[in-house]
N, C-alpha and C. Protein backbone atom coordinates (compact mmCIF):
# COMPACT_ATOMS: atom_id res chain seq x y z
N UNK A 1 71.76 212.26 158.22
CA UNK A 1 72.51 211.10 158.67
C UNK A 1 72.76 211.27 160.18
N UNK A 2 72.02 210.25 160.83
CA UNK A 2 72.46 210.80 162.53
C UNK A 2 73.47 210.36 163.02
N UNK A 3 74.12 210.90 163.72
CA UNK A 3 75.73 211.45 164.44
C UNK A 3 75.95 209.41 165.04
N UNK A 4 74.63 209.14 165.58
CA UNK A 4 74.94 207.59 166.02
C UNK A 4 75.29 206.64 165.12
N UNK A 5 75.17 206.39 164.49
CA UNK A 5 75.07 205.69 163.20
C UNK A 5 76.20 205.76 162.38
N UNK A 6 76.99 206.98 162.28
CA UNK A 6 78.41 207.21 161.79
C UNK A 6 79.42 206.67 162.93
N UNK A 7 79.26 207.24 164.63
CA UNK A 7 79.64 206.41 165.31
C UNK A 7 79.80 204.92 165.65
N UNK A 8 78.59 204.35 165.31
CA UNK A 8 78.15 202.92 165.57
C UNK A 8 79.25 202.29 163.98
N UNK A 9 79.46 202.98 163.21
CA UNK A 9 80.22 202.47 161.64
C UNK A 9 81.37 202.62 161.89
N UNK A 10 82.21 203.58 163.09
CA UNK A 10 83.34 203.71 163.14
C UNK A 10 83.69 203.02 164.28
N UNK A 11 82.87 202.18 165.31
CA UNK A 11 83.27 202.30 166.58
C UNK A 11 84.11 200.76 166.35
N UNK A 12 84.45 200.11 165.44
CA UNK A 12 84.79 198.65 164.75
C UNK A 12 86.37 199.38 164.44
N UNK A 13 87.22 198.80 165.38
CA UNK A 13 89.16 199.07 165.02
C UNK A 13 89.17 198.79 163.12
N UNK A 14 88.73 197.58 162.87
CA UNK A 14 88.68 197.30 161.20
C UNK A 14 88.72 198.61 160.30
N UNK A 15 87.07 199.00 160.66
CA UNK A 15 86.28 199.67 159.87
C UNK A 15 86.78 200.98 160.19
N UNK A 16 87.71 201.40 161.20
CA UNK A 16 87.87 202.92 161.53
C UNK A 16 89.47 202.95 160.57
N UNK A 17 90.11 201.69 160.77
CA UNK A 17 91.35 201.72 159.76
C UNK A 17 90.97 202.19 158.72
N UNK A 18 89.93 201.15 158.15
CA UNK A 18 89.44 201.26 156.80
C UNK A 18 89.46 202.98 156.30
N UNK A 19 88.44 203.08 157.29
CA UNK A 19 87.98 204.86 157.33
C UNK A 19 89.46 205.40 156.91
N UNK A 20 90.13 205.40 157.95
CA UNK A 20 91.10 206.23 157.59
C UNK A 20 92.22 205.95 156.21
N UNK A 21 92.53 204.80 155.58
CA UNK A 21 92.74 204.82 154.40
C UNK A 21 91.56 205.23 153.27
N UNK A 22 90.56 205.23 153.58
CA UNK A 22 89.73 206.24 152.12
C UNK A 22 89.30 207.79 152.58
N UNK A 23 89.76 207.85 153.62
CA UNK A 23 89.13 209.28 153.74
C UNK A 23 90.62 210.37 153.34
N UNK A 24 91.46 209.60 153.45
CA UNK A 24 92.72 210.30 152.49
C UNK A 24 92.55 210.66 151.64
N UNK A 25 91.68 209.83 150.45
CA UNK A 25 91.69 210.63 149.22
C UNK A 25 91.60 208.90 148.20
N UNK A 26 91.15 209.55 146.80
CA UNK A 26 91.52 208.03 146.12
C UNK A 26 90.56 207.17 146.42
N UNK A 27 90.54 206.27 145.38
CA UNK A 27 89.88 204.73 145.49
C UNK A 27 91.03 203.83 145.93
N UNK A 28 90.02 203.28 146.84
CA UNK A 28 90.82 201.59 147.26
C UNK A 28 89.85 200.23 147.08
N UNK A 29 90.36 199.29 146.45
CA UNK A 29 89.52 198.03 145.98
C UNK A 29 90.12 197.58 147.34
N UNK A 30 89.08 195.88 147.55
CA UNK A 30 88.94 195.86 148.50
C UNK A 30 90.13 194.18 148.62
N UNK A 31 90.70 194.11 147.60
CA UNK A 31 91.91 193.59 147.73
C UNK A 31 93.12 194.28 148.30
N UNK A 32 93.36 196.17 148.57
CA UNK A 32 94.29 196.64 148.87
C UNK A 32 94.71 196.78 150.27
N UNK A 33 92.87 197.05 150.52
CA UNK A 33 92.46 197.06 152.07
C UNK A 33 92.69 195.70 152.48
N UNK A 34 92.13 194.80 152.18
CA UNK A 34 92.65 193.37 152.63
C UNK A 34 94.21 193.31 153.42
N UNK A 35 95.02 193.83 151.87
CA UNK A 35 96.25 193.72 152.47
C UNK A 35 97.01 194.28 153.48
N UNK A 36 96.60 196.07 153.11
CA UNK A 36 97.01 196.85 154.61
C UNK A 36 96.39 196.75 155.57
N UNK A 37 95.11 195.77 155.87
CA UNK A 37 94.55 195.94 157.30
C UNK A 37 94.30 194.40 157.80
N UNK A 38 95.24 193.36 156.97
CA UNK A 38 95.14 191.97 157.30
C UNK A 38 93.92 191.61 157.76
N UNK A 39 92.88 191.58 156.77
CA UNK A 39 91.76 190.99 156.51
C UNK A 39 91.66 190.01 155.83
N UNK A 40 90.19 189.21 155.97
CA UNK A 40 89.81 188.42 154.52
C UNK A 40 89.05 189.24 153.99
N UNK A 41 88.94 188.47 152.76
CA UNK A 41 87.63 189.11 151.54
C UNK A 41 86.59 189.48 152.23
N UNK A 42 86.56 187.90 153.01
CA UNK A 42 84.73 188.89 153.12
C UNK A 42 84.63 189.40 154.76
N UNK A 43 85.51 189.36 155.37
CA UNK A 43 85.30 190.68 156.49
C UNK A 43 85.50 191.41 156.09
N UNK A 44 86.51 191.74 155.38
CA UNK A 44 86.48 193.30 154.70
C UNK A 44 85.32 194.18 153.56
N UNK A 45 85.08 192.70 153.72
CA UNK A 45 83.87 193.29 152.64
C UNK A 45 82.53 193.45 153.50
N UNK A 46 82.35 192.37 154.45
CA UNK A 46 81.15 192.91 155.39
C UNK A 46 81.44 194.76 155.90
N UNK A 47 82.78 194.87 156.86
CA UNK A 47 83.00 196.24 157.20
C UNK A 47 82.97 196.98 155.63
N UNK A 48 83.10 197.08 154.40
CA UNK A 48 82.61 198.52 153.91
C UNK A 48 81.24 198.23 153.72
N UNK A 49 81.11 196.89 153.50
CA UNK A 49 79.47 197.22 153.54
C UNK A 49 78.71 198.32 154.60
N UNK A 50 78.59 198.03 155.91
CA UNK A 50 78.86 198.49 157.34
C UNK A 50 78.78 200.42 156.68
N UNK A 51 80.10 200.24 156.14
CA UNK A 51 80.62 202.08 156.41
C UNK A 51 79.55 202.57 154.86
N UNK A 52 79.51 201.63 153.77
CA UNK A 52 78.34 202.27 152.91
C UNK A 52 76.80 202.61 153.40
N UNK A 53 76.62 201.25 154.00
CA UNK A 53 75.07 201.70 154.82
C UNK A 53 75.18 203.01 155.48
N UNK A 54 76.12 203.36 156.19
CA UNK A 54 76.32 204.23 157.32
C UNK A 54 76.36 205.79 156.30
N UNK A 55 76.55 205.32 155.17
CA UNK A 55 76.85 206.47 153.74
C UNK A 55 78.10 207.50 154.05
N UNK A 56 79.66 206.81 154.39
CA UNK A 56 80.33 207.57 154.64
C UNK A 56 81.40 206.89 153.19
N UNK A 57 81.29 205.85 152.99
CA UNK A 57 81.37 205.78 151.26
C UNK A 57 80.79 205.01 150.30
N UNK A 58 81.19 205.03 149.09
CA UNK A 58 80.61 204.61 147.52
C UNK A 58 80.99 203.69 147.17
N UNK A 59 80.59 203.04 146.62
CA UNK A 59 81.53 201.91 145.69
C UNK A 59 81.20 201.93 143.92
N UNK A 60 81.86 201.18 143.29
CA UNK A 60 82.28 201.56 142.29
C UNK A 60 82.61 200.28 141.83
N UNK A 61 82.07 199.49 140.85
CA UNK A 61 82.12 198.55 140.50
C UNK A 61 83.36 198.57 139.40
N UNK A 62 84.44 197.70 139.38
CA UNK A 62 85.50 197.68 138.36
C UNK A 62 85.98 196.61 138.02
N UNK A 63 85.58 195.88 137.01
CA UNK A 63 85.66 194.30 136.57
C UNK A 63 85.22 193.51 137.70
N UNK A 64 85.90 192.77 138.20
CA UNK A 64 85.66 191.85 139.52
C UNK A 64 86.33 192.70 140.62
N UNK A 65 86.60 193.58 140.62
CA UNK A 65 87.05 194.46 141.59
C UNK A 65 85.94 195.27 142.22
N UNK A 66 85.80 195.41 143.69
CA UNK A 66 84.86 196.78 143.94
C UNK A 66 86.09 198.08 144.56
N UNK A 67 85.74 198.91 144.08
CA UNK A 67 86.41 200.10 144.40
C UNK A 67 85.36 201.02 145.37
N UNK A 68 86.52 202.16 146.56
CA UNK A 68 85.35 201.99 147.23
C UNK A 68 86.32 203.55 147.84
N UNK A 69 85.61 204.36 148.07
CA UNK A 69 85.86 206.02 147.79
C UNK A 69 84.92 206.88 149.11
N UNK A 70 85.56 207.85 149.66
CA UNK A 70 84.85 208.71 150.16
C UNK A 70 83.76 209.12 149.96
N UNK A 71 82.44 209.46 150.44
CA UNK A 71 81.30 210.16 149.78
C UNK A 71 81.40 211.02 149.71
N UNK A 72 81.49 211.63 148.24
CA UNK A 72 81.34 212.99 148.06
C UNK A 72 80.49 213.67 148.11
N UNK A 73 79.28 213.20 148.97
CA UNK A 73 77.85 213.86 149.14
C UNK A 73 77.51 214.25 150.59
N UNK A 74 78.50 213.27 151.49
CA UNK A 74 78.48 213.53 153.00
C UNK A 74 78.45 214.27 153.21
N UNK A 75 77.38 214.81 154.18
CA UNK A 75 76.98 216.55 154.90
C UNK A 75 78.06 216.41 155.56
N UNK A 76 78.28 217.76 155.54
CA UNK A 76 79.33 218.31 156.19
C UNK A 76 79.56 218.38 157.65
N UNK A 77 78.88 218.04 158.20
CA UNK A 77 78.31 217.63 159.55
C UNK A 77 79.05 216.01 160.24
N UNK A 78 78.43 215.12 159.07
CA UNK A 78 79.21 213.99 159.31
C UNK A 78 80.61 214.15 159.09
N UNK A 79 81.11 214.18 158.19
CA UNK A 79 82.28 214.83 157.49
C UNK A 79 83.01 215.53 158.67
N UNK A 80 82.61 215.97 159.68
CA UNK A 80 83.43 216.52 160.75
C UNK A 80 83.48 215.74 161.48
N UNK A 81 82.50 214.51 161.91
CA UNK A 81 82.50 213.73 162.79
C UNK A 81 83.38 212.57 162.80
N UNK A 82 83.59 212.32 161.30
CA UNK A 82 84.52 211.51 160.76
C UNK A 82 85.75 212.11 160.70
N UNK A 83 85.83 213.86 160.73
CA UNK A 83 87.54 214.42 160.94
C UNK A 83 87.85 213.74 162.28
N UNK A 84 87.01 213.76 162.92
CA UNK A 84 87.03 214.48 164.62
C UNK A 84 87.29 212.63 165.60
N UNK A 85 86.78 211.72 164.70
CA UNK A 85 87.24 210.03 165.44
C UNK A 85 88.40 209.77 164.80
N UNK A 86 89.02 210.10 163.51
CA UNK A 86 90.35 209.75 162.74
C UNK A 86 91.21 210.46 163.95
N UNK A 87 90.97 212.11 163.92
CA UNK A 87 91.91 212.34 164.43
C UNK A 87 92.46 211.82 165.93
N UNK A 88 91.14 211.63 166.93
CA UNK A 88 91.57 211.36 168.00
C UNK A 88 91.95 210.20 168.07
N UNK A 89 91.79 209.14 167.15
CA UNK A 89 92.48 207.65 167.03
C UNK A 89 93.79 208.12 166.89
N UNK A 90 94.10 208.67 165.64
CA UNK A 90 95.91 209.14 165.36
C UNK A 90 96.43 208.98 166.70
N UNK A 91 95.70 210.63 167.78
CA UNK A 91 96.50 211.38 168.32
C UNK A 91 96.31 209.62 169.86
N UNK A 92 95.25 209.11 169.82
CA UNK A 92 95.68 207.69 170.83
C UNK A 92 97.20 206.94 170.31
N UNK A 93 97.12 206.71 169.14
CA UNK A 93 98.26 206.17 168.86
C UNK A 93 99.68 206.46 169.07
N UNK A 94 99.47 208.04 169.04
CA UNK A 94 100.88 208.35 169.14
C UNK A 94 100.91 208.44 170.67
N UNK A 95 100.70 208.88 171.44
CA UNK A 95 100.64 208.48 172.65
C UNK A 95 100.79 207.28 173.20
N UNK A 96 100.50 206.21 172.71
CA UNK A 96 100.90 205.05 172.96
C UNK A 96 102.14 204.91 172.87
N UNK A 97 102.57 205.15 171.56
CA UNK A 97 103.65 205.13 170.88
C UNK A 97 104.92 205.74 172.00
């Protein structure tokens, strides 16, 4: 998975929120995300599309719900790259703050 391409999936304010509510842990359908990141359906649904192509997560089909989860297959490589933009977003924020 090249390093651009995880960048180019995170470099979207949406999609890096997003990031950071599933990379916590847990499934989130994409009604939850809607709500904590004041989206519609289907921008929110274009951005995980976006972060699945990019294979930083899964989805999970659940009635009319999609559920949508960390990859648990992500090299560990990406997986740092994705520690390493969460965190320095946080640490922008609080600084702002």
């Amino acid at each position: 998975m090249p390093v651009q391409q995880v960048l180019a999936a995170l470099s979207e304010p949406t999609r890096l929120a997003a990031m950071r509510l599933v990379w916590s842990g847990g499934e989130h359908c994409v009604c939850e995300l809607m709500a904590r990141l004041d989206a519609t359906q289907s921008r929110m649904s274009r951005h995980m599309a976006v972060l699945k192509a990019a294979g930083l997560v899964v989805d999970r089909r659940d009635a009319q719900w999609v559920r949508y989860r960390r990859n648990p297959d992500l090299p560990h490589s990406a997986a740092r790259v994705v520690d390493a933009v969460i965190a320095a977003a946080e640490t922008e924020e609080q600084v702002a703050a």
